[in-house]
C-alpha atoms as a PDB file:
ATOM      1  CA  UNK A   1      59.803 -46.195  61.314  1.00  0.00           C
ATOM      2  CA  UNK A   2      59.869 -45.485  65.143  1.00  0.00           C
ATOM      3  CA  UNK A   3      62.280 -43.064  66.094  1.00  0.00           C
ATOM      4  CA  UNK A   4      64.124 -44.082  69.185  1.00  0.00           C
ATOM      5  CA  UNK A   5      64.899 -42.223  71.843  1.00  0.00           C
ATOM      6  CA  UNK A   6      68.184 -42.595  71.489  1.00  0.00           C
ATOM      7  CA  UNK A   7      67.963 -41.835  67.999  1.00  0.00           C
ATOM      8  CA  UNK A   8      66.215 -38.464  68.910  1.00  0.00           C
ATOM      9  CA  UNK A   9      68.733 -36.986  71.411  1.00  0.00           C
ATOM     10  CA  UNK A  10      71.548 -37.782  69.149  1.00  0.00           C
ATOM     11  CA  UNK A  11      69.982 -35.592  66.179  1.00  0.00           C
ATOM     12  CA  UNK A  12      69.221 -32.757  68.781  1.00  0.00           C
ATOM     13  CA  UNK A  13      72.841 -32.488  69.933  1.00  0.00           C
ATOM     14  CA  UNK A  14      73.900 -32.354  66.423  1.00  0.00           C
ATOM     15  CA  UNK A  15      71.561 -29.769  65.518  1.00  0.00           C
ATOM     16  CA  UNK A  16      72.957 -27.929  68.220  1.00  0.00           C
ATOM     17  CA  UNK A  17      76.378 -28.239  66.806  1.00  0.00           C
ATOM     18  CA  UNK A  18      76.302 -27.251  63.453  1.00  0.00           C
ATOM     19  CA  UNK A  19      73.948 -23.988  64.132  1.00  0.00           C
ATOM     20  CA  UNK A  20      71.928 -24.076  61.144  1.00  0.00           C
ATOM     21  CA  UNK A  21      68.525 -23.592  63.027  1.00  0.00           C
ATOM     22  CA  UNK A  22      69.928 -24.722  66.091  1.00  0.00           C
ATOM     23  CA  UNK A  23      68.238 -23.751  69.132  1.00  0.00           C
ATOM     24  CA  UNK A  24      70.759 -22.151  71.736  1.00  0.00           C
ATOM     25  CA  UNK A  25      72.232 -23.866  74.309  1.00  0.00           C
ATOM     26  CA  UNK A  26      71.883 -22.746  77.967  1.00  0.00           C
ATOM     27  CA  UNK A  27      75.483 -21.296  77.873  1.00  0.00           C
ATOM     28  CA  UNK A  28      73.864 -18.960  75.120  1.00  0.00           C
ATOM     29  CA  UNK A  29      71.282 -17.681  76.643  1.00  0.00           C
ATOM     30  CA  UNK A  30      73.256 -15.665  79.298  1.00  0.00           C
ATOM     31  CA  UNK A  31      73.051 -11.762  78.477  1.00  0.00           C
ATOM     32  CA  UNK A  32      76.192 -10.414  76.831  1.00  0.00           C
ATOM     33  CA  UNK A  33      77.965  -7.790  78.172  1.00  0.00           C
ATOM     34  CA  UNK A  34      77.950  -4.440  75.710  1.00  0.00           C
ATOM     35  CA  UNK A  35      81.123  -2.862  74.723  1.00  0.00           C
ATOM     36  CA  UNK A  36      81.259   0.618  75.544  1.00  0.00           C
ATOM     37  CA  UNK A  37      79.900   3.493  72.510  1.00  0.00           C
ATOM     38  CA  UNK A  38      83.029   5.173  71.442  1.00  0.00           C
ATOM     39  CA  UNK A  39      83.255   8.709  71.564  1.00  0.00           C
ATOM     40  CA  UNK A  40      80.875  10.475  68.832  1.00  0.00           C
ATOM     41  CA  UNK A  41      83.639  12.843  67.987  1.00  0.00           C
ATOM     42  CA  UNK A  42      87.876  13.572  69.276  1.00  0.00           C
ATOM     43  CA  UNK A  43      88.252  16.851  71.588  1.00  0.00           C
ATOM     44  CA  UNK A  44      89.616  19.829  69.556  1.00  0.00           C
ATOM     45  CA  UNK A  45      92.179  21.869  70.347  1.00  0.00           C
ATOM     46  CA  UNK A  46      91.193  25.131  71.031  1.00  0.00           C
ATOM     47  CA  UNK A  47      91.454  27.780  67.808  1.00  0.00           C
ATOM     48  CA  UNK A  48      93.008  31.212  68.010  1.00  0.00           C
ATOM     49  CA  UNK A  49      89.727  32.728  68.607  1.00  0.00           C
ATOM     50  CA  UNK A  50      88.724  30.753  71.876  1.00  0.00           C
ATOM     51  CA  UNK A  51      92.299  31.498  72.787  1.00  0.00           C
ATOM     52  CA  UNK A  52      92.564  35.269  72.167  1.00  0.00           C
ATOM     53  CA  UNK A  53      88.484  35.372  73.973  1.00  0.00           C
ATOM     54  CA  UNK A  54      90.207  33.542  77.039  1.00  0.00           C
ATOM     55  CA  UNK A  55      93.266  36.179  77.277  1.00  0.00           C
ATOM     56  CA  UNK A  56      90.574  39.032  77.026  1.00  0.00           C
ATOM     57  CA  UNK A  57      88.712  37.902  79.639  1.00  0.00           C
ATOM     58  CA  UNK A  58      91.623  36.997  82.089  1.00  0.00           C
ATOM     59  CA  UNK A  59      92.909  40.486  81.022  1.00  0.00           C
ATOM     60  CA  UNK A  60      89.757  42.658  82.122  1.00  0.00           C
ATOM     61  CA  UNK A  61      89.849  40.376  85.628  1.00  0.00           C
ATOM     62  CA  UNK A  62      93.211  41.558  85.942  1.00  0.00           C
ATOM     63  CA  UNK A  63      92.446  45.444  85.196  1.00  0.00           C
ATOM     64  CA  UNK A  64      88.944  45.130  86.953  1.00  0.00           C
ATOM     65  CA  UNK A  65      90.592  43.998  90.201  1.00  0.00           C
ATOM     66  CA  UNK A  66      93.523  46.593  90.024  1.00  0.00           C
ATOM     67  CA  UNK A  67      91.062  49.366  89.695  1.00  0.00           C
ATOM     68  CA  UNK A  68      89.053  48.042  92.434  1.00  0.00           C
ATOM     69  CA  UNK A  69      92.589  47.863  94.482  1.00  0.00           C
ATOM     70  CA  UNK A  70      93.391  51.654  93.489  1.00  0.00           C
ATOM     71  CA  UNK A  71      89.667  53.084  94.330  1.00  0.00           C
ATOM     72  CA  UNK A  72      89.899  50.982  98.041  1.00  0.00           C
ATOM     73  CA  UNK A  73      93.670  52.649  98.414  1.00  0.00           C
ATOM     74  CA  UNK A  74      92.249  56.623  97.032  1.00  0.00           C
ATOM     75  CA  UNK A  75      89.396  56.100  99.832  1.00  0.00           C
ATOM     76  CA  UNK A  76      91.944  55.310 102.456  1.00  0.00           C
ATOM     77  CA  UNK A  77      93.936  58.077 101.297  1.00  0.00           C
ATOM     78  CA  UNK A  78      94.536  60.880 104.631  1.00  0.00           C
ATOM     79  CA  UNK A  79      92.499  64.492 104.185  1.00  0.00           C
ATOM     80  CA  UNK A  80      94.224  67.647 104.823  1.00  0.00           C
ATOM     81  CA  UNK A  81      92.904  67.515 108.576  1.00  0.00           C
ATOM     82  CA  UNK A  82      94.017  64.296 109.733  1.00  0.00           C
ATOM     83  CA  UNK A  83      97.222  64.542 108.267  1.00  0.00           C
ATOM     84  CA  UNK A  84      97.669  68.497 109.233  1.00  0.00           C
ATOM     85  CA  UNK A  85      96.055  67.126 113.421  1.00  0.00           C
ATOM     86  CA  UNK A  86      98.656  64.456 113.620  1.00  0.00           C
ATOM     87  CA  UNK A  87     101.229  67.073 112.038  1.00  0.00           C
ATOM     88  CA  UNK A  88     100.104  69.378 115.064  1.00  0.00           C
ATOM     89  CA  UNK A  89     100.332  66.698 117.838  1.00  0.00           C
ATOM     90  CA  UNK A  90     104.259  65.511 116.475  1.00  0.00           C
ATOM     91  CA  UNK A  91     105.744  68.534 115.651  1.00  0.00           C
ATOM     92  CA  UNK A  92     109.473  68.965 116.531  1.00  0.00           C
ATOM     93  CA  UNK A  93     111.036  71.773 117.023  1.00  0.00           C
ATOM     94  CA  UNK A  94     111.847  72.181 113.301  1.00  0.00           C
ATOM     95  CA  UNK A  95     108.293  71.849 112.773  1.00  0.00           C
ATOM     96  CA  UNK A  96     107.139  75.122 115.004  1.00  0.00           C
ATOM     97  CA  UNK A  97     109.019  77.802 113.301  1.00  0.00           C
ATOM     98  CA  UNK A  98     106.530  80.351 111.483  1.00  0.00           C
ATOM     99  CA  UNK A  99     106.883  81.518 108.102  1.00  0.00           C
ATOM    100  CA  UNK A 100     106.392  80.417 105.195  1.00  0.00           C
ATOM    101  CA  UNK A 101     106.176  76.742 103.683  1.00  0.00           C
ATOM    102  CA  UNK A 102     108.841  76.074 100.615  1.00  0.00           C
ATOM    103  CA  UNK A 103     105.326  75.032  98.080  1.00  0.00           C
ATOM    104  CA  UNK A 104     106.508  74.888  94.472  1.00  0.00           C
ATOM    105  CA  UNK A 105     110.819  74.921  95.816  1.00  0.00           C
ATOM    106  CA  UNK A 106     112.576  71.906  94.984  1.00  0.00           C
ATOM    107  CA  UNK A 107     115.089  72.312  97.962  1.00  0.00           C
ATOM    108  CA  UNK A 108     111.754  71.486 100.184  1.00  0.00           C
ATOM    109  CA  UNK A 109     109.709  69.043  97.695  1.00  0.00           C
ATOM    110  CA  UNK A 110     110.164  66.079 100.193  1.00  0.00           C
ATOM    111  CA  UNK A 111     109.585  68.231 103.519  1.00  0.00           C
ATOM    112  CA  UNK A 112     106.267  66.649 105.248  1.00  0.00           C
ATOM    113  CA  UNK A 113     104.409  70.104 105.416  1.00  0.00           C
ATOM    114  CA  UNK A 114     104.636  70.644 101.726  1.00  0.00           C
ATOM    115  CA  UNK A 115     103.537  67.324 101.336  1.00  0.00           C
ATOM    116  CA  UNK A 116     100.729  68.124 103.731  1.00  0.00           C
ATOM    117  CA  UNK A 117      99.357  71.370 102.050  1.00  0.00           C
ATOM    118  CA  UNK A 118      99.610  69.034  98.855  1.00  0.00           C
ATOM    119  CA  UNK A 119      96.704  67.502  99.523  1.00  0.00           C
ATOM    120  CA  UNK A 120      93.387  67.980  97.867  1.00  0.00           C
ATOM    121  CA  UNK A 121      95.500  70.351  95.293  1.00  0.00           C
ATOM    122  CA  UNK A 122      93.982  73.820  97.101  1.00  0.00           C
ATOM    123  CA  UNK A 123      95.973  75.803  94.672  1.00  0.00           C
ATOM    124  CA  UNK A 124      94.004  74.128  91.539  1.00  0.00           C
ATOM    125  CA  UNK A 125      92.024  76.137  89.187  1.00  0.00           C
ATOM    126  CA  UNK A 126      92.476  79.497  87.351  1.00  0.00           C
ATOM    127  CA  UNK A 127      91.434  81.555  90.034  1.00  0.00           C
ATOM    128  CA  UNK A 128      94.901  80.913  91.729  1.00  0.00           C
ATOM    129  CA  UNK A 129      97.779  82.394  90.072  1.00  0.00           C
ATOM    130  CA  UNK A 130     101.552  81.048  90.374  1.00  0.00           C
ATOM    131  CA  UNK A 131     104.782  82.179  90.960  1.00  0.00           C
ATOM    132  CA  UNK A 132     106.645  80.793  88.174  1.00  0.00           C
ATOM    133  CA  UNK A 133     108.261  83.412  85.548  1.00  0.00           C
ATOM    134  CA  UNK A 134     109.128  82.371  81.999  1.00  0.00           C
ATOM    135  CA  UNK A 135     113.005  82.867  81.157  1.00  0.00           C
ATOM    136  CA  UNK A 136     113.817  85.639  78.347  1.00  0.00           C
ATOM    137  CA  UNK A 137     114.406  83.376  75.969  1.00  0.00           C
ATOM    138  CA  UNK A 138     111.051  82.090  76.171  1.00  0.00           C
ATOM    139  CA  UNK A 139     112.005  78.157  76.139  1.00  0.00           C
ATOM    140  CA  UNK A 140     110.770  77.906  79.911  1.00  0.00           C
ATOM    141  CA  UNK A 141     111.064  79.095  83.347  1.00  0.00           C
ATOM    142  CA  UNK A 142     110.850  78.424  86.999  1.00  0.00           C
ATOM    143  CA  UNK A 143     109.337  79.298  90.313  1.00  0.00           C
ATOM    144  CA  UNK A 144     110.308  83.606  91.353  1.00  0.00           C
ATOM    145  CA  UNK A 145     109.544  84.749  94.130  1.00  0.00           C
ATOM    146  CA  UNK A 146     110.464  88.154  95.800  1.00  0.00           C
ATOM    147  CA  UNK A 147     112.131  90.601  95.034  1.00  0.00           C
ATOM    148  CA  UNK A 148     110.865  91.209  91.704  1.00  0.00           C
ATOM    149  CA  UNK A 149     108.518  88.743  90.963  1.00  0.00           C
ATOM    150  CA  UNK A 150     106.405  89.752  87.805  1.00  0.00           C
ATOM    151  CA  UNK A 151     102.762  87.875  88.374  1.00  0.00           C
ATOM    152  CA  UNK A 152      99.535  88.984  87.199  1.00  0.00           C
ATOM    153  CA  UNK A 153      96.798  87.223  84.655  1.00  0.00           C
ATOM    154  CA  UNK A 154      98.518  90.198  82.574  1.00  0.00           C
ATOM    155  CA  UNK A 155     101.255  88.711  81.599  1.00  0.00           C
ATOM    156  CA  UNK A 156      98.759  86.026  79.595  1.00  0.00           C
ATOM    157  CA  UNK A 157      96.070  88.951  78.502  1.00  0.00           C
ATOM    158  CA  UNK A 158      93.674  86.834  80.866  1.00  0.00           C
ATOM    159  CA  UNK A 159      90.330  88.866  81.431  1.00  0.00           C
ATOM    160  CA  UNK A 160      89.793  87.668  85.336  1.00  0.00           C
ATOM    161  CA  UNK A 161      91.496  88.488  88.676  1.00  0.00           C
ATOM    162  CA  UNK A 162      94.090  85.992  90.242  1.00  0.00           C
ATOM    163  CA  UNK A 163      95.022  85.294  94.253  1.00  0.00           C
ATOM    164  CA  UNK A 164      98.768  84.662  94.369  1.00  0.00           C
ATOM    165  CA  UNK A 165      99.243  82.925  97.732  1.00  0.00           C
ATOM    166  CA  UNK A 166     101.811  81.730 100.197  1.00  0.00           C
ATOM    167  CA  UNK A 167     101.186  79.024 102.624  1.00  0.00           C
ATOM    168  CA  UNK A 168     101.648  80.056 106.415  1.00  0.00           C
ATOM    169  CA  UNK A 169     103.465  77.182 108.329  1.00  0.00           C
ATOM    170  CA  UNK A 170     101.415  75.172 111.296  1.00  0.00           C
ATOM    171  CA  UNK A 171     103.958  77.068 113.466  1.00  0.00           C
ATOM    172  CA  UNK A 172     102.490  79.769 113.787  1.00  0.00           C
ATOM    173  CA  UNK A 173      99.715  78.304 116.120  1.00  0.00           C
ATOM    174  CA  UNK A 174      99.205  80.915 118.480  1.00  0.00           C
ATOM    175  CA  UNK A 175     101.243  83.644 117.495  1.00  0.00           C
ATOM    176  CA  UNK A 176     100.325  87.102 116.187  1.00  0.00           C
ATOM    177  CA  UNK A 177     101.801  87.330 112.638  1.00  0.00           C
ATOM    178  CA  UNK A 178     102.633  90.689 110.597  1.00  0.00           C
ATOM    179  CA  UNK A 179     101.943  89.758 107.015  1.00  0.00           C
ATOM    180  CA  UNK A 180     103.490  92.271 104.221  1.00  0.00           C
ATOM    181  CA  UNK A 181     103.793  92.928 100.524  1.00  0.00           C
ATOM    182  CA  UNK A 182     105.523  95.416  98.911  1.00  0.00           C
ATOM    183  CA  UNK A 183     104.384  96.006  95.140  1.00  0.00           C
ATOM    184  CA  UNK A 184     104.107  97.709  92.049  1.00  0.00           C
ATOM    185  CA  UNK A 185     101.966  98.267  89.480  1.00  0.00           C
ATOM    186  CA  UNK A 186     103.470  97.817  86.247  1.00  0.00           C
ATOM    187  CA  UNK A 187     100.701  96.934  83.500  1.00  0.00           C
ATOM    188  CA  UNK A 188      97.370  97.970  84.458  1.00  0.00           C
ATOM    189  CA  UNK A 189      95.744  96.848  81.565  1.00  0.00           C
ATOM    190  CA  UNK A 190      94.513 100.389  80.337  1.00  0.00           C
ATOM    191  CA  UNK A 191      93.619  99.241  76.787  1.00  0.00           C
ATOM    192  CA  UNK A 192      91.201  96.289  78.326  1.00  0.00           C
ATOM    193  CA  UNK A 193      89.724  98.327  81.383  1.00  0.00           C
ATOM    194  CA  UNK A 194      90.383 101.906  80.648  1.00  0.00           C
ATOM    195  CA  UNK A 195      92.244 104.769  83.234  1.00  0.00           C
ATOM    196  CA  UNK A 196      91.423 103.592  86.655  1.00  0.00           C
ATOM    197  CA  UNK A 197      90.927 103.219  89.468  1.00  0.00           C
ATOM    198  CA  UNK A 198      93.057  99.908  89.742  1.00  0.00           C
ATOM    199  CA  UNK A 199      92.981  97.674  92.910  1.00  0.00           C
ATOM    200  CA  UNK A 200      95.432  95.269  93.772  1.00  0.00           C
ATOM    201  CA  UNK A 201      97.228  93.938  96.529  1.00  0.00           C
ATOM    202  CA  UNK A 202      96.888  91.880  99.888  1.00  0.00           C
ATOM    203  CA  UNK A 203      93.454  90.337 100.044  1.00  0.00           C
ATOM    204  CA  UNK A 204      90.911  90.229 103.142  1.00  0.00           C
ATOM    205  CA  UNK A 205      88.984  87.384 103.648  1.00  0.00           C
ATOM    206  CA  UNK A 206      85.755  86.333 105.858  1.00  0.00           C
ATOM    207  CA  UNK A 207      87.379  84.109 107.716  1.00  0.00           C
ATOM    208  CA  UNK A 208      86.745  84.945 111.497  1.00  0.00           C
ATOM    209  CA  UNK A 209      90.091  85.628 112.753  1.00  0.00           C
ATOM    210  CA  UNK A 210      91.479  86.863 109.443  1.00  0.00           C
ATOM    211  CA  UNK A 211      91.611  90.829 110.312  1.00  0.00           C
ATOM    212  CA  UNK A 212      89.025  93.078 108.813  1.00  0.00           C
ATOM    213  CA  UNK A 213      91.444  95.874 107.450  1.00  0.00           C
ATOM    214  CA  UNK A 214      94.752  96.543 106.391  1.00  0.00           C
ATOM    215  CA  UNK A 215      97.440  99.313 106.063  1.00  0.00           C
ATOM    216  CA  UNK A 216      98.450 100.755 102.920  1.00  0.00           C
ATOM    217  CA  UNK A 217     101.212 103.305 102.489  1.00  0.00           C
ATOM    218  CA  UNK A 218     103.251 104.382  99.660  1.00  0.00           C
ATOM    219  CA  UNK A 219     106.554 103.764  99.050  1.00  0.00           C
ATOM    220  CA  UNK A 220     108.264 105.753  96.335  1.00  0.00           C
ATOM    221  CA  UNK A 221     107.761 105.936  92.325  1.00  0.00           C
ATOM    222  CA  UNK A 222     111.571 104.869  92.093  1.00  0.00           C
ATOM    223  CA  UNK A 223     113.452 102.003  90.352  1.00  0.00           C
ATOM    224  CA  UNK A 224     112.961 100.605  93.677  1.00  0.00           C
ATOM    225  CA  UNK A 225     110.648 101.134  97.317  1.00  0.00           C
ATOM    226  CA  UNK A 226     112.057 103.600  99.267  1.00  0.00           C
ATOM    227  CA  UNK A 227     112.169 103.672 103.077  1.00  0.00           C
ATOM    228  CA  UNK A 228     109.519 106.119 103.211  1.00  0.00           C
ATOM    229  CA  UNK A 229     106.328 105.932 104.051  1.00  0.00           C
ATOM    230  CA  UNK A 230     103.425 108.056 102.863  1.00  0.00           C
ATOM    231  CA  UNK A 231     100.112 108.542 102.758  1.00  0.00           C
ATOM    232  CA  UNK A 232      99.020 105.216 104.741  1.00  0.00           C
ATOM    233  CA  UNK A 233      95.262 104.591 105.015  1.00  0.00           C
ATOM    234  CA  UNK A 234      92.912 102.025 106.737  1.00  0.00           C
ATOM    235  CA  UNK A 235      91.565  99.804 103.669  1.00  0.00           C
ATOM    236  CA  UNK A 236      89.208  96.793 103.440  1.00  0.00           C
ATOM    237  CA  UNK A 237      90.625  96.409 100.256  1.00  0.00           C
ATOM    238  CA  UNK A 238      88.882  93.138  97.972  1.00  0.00           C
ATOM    239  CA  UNK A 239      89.333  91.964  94.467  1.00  0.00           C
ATOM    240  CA  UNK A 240      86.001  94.312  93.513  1.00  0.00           C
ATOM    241  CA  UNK A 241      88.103  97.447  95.038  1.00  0.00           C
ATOM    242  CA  UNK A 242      85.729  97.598  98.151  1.00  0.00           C
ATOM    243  CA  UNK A 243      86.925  99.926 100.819  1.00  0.00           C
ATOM    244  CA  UNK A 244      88.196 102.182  98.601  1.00  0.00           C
ATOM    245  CA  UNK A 245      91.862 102.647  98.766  1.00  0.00           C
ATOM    246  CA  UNK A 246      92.771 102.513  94.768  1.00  0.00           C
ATOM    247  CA  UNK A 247      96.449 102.496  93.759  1.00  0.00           C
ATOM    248  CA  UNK A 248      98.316 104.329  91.216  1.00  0.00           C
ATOM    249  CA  UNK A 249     100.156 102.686  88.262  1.00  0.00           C
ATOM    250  CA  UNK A 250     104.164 103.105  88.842  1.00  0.00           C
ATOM    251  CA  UNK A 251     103.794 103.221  92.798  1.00  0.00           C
ATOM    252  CA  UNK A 252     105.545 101.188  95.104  1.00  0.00           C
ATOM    253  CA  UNK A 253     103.114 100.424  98.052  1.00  0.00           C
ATOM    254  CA  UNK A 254     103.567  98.494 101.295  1.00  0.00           C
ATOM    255  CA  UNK A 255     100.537  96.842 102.795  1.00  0.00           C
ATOM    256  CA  UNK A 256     100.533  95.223 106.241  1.00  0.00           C
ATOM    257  CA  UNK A 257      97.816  93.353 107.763  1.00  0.00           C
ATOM    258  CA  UNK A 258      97.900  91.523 110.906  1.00  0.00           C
ATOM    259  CA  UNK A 259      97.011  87.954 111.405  1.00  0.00           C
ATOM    260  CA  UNK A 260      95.962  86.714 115.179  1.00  0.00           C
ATOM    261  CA  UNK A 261      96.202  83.205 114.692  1.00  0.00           C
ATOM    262  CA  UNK A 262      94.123  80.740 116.757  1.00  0.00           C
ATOM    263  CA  UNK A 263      96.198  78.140 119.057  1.00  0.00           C
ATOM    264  CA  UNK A 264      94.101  75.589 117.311  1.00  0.00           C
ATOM    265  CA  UNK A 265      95.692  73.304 115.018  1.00  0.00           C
ATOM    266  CA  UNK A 266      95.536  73.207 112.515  1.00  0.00           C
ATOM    267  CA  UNK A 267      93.421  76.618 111.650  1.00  0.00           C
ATOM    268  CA  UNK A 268      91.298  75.361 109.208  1.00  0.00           C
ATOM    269  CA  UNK A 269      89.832  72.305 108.506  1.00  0.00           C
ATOM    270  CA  UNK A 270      88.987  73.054 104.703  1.00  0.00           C
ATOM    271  CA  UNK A 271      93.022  73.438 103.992  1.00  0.00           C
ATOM    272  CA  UNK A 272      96.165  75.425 104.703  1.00  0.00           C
ATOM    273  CA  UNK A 273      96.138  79.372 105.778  1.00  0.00           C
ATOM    274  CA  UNK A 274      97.155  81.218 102.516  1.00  0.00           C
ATOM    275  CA  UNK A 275      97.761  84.651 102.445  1.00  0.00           C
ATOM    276  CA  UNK A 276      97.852  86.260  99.030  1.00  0.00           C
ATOM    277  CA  UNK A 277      98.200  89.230  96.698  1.00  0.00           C
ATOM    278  CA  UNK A 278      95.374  89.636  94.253  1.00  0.00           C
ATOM    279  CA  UNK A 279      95.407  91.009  91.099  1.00  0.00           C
ATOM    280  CA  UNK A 280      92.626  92.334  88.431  1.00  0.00           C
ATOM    281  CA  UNK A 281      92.080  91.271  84.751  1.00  0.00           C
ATOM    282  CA  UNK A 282      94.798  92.506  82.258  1.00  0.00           C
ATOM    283  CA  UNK A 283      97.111  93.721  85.277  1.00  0.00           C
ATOM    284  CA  UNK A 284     100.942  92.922  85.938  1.00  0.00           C
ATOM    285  CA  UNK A 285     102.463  93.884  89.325  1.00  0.00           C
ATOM    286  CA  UNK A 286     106.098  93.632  90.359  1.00  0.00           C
ATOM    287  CA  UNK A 287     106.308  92.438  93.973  1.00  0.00           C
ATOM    288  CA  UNK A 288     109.415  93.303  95.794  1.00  0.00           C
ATOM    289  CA  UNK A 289     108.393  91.591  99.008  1.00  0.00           C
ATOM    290  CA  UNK A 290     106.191  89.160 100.657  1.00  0.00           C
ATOM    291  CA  UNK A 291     106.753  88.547 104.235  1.00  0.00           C
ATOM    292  CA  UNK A 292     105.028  86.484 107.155  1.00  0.00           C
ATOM    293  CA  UNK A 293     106.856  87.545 110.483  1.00  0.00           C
ATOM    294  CA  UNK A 294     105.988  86.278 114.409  1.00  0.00           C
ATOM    295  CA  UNK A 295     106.019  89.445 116.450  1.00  0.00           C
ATOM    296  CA  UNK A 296     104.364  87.725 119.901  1.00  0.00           C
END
């Protein structure tokens, strides 16, 4: 029979209805909005071994950047001349009395010319002898100087020759300055080296206004110098016994050299002016005296 058209629209909105091979609806056709993909998997805390990595890391930053810090501040550090020039330019009237600078004396650890000649360590090295003297006992010692300072690379058995110096204060800019030492030769080493001759004493140097000689006289074979003086001679006495002018073992000699020291200040621009008593391999001298005195 004739399907009518009513009869057709009604079984079209019923197929629609029940959804067994329906066809979709307008309404259905729209696009669906997709949920969002969940995360594949949760975040982790991090393990002990990400955690220690992370603290070494931050850690060697940390050092990195404090030994950058420390190099910057060593560059910036002052150099014997600028700090001895602006030394020169503020000196008080403390400051320009000549002698000797208290290196290696506690009373004078914090004075700002022993912090000056500090600098660059120019005492450093095994060339450069000390003046510190073990106690009897053995369990230590301290700084000795005069009268009867025992130094020498003796005392250790060392096979080389030592300066033992003294540092001459900025004041003496200008002045003429009588430098002495008054010694003895006490060990000379005779089972190392043999009889003689033995050289010791005040040393020459090259520099230009150092002097070119000195005076050496003796002074008595005594327990101590006498006030005599005898048989002085012109030496330009060095560590390799140069000029002649050997010494005899159990002498007391006095030698005196004069220093004409430029008004320029400071001196030197490698380091501070330092007089000293040398002595050869094996050898131990008693020094009764070491003196830097202004006579102009």
């Amino acid at each position: 029979a004739a399907v009518t058209k009513l009869e057709w629209k009604r079984a079209r909105i019923k197929r629609n209805e029940t959804g067994s091979g329906a066809t979709q609806t307008r309404a259905s056709r729209r696009p669906r909005t997709r949920p969002s993909a969940p995360p594949r998997h949760k975040a982790r805390p991090p393990t002990k071994r990400k955690m220690k990595s992370t603290a070494l890391a931050v850690a060697l930053a940390v050092a990195l950047a404090v030994a950058t810090v420390s190099t910057c501040l060593a560059e910036k550090e002052e150099s014997y001349l600028e700090a001895a020039t602006h030394f020169c330019e503020t000196m008080t009237t403390n400051n320009k009395q000549c002698g000797w600078v208290g290196m290696d004396d506690p009373r004078y650890e914090n004075d700002r010319e022993v912090k000056i000649d500090q600098i660059g360590c120019p005492q450093c090295g095994t060339v450069w002898g000390g003046w510190y003297q073990e106690n009897e006992a053995g369990t230590g010692g301290s700084v000795r100087y005069p009268p009867n300072a025992i130094i020498g690379p003796g005392i250790n058995g060392a096979g080389y020759f030592q300066f033992f110096p003294r540092y001459l204060s900025l004041g003496c800019r200008g002045k003429k300055v009588e430098v002495q030492a008054v010694y003895k030769l006490i060990d000379a080493g005779e089972e190392q080296i043999g009889s003689g001759p033995y050289y010791a004493g005040l040393s020459l140097t090259d520099t230009p206004w150092y002097p070119k000689n000195l005076t050496r006289c003796s002074i008595g074979t005594g327990q101590e110098p006498s006030n005599t003086l005898s048989n002085c001679r012109e030496c330009q006495q060095s560590a390799s016994g140069e000029g002649g002018c050997p010494i005899e073992k159990d002498t007391w000699y006095m030698d005196t050299m004069i220093l004409d020291m430029p008004e320029q200040c400071p001196p030197s621009q490698d380091g501070p002016v330092m007089p000293s008593i040398f002595v050869n391999p094996y050898q131990t001298l008693n020094v009764s005296a070491f003196t830097a005195t202004p006579i102009t």
